[in-house]
C-alpha atoms as a PDB file:
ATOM      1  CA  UNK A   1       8.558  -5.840 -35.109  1.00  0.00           C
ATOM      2  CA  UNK A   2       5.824  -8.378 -34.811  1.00  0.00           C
ATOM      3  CA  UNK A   3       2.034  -6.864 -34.608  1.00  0.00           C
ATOM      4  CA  UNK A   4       1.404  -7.902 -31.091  1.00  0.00           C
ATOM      5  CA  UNK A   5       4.359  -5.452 -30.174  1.00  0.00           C
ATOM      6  CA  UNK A   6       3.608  -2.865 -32.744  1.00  0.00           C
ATOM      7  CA  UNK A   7       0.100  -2.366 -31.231  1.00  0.00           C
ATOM      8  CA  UNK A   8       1.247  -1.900 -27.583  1.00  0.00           C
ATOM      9  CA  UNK A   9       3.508   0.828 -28.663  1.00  0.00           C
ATOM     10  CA  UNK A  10       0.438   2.374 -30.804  1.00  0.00           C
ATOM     11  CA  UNK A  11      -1.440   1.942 -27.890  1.00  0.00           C
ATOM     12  CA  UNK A  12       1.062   3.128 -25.172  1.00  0.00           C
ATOM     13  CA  UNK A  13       1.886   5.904 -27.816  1.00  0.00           C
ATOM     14  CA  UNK A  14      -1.838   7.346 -28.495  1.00  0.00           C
ATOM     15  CA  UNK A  15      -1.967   7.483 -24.742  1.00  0.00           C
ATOM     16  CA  UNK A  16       1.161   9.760 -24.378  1.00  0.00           C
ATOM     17  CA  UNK A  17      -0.272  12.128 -27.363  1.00  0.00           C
ATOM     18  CA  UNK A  18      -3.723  12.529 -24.941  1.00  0.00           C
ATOM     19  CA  UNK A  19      -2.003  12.883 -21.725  1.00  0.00           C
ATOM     20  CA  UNK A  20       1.152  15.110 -22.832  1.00  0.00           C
ATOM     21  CA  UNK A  21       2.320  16.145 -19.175  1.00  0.00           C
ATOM     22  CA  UNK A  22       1.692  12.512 -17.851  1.00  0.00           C
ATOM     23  CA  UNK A  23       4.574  10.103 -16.819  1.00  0.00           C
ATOM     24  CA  UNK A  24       3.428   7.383 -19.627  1.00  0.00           C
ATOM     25  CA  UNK A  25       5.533   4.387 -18.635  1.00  0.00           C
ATOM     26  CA  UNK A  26       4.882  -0.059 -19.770  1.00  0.00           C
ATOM     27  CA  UNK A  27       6.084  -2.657 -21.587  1.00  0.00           C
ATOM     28  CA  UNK A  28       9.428  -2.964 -19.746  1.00  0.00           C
ATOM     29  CA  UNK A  29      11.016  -2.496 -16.299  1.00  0.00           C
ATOM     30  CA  UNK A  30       8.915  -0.090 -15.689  1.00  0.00           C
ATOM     31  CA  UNK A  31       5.436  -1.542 -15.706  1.00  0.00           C
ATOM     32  CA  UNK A  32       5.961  -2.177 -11.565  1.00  0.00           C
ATOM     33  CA  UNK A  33       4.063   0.944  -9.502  1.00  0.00           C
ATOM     34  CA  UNK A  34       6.717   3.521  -8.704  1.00  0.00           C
ATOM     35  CA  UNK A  35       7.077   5.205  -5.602  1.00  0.00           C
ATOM     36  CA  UNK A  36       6.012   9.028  -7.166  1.00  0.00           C
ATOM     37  CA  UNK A  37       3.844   9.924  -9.864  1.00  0.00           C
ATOM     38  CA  UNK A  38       3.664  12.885 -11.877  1.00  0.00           C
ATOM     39  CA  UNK A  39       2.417  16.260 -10.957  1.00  0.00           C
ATOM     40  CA  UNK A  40       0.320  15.646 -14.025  1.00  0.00           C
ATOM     41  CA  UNK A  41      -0.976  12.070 -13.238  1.00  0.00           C
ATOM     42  CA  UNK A  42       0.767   8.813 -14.593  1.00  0.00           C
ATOM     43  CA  UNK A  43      -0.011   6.038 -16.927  1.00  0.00           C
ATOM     44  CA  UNK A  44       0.620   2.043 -16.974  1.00  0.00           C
ATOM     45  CA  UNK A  45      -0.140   0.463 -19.863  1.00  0.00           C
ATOM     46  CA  UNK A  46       0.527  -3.466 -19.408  1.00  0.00           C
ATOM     47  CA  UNK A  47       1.747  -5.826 -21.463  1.00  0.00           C
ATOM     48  CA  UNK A  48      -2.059  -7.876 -21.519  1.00  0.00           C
ATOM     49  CA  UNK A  49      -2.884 -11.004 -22.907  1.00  0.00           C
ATOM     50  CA  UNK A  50      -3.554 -11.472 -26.097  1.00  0.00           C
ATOM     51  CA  UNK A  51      -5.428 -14.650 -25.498  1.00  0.00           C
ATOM     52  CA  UNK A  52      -6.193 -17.322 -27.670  1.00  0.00           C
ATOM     53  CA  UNK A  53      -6.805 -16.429 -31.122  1.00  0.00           C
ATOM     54  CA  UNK A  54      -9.351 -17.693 -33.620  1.00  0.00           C
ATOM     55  CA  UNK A  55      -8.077 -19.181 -36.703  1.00  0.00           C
ATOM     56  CA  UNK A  56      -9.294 -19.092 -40.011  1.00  0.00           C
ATOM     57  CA  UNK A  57      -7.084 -22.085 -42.413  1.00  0.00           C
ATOM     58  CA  UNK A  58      -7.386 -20.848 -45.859  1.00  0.00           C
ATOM     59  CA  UNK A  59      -5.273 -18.613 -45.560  1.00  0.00           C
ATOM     60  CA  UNK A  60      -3.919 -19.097 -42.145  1.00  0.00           C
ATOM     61  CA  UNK A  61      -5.414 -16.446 -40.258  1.00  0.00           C
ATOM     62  CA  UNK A  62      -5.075 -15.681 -36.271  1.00  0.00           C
ATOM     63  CA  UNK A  63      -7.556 -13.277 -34.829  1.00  0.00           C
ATOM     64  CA  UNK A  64      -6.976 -11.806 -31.683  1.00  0.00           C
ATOM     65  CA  UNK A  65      -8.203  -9.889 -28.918  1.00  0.00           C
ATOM     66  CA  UNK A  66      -5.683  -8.479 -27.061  1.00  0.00           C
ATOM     67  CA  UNK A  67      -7.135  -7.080 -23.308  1.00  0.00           C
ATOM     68  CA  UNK A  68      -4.097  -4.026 -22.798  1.00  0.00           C
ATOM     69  CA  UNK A  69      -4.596  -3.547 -19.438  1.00  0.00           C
ATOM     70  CA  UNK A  70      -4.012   0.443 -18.079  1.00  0.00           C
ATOM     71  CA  UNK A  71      -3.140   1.464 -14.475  1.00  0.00           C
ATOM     72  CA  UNK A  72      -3.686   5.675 -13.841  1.00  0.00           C
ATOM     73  CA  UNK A  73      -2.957   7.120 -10.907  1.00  0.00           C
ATOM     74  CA  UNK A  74      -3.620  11.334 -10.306  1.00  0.00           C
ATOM     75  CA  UNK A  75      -2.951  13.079  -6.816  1.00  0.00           C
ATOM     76  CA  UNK A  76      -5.928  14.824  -5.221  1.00  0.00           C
ATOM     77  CA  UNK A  77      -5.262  18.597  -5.053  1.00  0.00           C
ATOM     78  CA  UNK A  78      -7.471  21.153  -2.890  1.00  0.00           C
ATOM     79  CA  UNK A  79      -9.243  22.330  -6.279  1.00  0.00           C
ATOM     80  CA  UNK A  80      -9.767  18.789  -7.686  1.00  0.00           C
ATOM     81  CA  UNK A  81     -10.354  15.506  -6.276  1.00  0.00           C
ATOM     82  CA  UNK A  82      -8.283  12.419  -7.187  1.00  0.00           C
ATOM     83  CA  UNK A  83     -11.474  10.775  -8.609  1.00  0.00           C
ATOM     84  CA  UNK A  84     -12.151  14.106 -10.949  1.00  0.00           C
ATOM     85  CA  UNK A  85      -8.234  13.987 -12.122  1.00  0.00           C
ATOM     86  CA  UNK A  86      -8.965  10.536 -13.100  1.00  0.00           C
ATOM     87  CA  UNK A  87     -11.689  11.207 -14.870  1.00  0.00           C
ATOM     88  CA  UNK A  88     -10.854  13.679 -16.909  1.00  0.00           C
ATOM     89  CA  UNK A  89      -7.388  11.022 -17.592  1.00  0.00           C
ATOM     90  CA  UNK A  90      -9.501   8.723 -19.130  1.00  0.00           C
ATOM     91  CA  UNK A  91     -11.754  11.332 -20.936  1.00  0.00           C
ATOM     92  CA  UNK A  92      -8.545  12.023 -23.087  1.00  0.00           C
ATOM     93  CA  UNK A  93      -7.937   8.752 -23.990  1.00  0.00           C
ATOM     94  CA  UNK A  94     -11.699   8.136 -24.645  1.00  0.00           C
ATOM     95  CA  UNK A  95     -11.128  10.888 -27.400  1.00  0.00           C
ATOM     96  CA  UNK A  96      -8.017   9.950 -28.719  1.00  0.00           C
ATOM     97  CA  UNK A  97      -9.645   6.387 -28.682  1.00  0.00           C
ATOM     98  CA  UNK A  98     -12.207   7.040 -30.695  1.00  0.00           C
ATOM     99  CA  UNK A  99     -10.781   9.426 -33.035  1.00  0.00           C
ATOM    100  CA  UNK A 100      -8.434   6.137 -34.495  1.00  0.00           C
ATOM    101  CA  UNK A 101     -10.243   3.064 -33.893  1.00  0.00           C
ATOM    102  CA  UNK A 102      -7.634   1.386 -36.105  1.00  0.00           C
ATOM    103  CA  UNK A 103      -4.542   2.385 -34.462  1.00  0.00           C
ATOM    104  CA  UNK A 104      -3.416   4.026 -37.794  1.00  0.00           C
ATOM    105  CA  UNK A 105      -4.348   0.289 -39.816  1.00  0.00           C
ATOM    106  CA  UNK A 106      -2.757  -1.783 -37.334  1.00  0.00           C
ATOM    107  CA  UNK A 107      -5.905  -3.216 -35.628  1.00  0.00           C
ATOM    108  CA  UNK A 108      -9.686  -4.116 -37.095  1.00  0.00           C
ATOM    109  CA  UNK A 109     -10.619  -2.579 -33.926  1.00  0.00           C
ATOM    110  CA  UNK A 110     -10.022  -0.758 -30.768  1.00  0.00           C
ATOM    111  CA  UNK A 111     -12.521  -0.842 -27.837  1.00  0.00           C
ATOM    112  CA  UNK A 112     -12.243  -0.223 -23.758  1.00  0.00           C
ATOM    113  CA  UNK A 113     -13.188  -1.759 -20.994  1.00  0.00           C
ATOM    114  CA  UNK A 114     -15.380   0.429 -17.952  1.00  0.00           C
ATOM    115  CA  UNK A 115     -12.911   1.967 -15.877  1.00  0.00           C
ATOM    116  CA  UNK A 116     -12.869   0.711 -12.047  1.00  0.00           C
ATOM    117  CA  UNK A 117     -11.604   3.266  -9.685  1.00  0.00           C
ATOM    118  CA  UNK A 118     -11.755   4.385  -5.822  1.00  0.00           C
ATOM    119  CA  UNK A 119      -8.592   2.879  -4.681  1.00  0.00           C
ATOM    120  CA  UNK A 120      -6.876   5.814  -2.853  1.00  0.00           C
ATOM    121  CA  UNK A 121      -3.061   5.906  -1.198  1.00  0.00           C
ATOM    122  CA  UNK A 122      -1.952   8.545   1.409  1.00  0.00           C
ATOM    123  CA  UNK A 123       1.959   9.179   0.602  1.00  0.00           C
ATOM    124  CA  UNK A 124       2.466  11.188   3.329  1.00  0.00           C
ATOM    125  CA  UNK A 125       0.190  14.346   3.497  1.00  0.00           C
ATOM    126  CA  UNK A 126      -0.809  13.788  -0.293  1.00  0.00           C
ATOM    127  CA  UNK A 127      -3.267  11.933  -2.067  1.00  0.00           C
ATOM    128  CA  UNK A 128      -3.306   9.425  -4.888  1.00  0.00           C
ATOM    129  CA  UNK A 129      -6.352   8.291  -6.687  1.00  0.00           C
ATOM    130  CA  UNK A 130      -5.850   5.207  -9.227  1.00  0.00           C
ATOM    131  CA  UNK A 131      -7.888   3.140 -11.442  1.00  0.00           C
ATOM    132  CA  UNK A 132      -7.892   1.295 -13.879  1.00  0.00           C
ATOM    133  CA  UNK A 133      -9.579  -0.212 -16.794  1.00  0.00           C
ATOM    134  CA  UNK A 134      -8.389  -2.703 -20.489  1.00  0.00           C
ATOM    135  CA  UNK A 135      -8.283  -1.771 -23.945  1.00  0.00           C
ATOM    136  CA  UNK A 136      -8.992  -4.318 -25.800  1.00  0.00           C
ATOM    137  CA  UNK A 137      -7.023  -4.427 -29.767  1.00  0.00           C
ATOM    138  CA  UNK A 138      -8.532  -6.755 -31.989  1.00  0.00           C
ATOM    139  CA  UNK A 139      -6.194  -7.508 -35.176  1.00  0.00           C
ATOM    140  CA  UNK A 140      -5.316 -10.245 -37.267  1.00  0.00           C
ATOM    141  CA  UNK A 141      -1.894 -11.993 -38.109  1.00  0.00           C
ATOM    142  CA  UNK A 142      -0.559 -15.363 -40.140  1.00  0.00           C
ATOM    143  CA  UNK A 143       1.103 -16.759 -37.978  1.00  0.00           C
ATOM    144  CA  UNK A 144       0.171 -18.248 -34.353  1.00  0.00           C
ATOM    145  CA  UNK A 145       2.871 -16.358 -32.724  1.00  0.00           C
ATOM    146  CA  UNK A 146       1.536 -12.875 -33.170  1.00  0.00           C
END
């Protein structure tokens, strides 16, 4: 598995260990918006773009930094607003963030992005709050294609 892949399913997996009754979905089919989320909220993490990379020629080197983007949505319940649920979404990955920086030794570095948020979808009588904000993974590689 090349590193660029390897890191979105560190990423996409650290987020599933923080949000353990959230629909966790990416990296395939099923990075569109579905129709229902979760009870418990649901995660998108997107492919991203690992940009151009800086390049170091003795040895070849490529350093990148991959922007991961993440879509969350969380329905608004009469206890809790949509905006709270989110909140407290991306409090758990803050921790789980910065309790492995290195993605277990796969990146030099793992950062985020500020969160936007606000947007707000009635599905009927219900309410769904999403934001979203980027990770960004900085690693290395030797070769130009990740």
């Amino acid at each position: 598995m090349r590193k660029r892949v390897a890191v979105l399913a560190a990423v996409k997996a650290m987020i599933a260990q923080a949000l353990p009754g959230a629909d966790v979905r990416g990296m395939s089919v099923e990075e569109t918006r579905p129709i229902r989320v979760s009870p418990l909220g649901m995660v998108i993490v997107r492919s991203g773009d690992p940009g151009t990379p800086e390049v170091d020629l003795s040895p070849p080197t490529y350093w990148w930094e991959h922007r991961i983007p993440i879509e969350m949505a969380a329905y608004e319940t009469p206890n809790v607003t949509a905006q709270v649920a989110l909140d407290t979404m991306i409090a758990a990955i803050d921790v789980a963030m910065k309790a492995n920086r290195t993605l277990s030794g796969l990146a030099i570095y793992l950062d985020a992005e500020p969160p936007a948020d606000g947007e707000i979808e009635k599905t009927g009588a219900e309410s769904i709050g999403w934001a979203d904000f980027a990770l960004i993974v900085s690693y290395s590689t030797d070769s130009p294609l990740g």
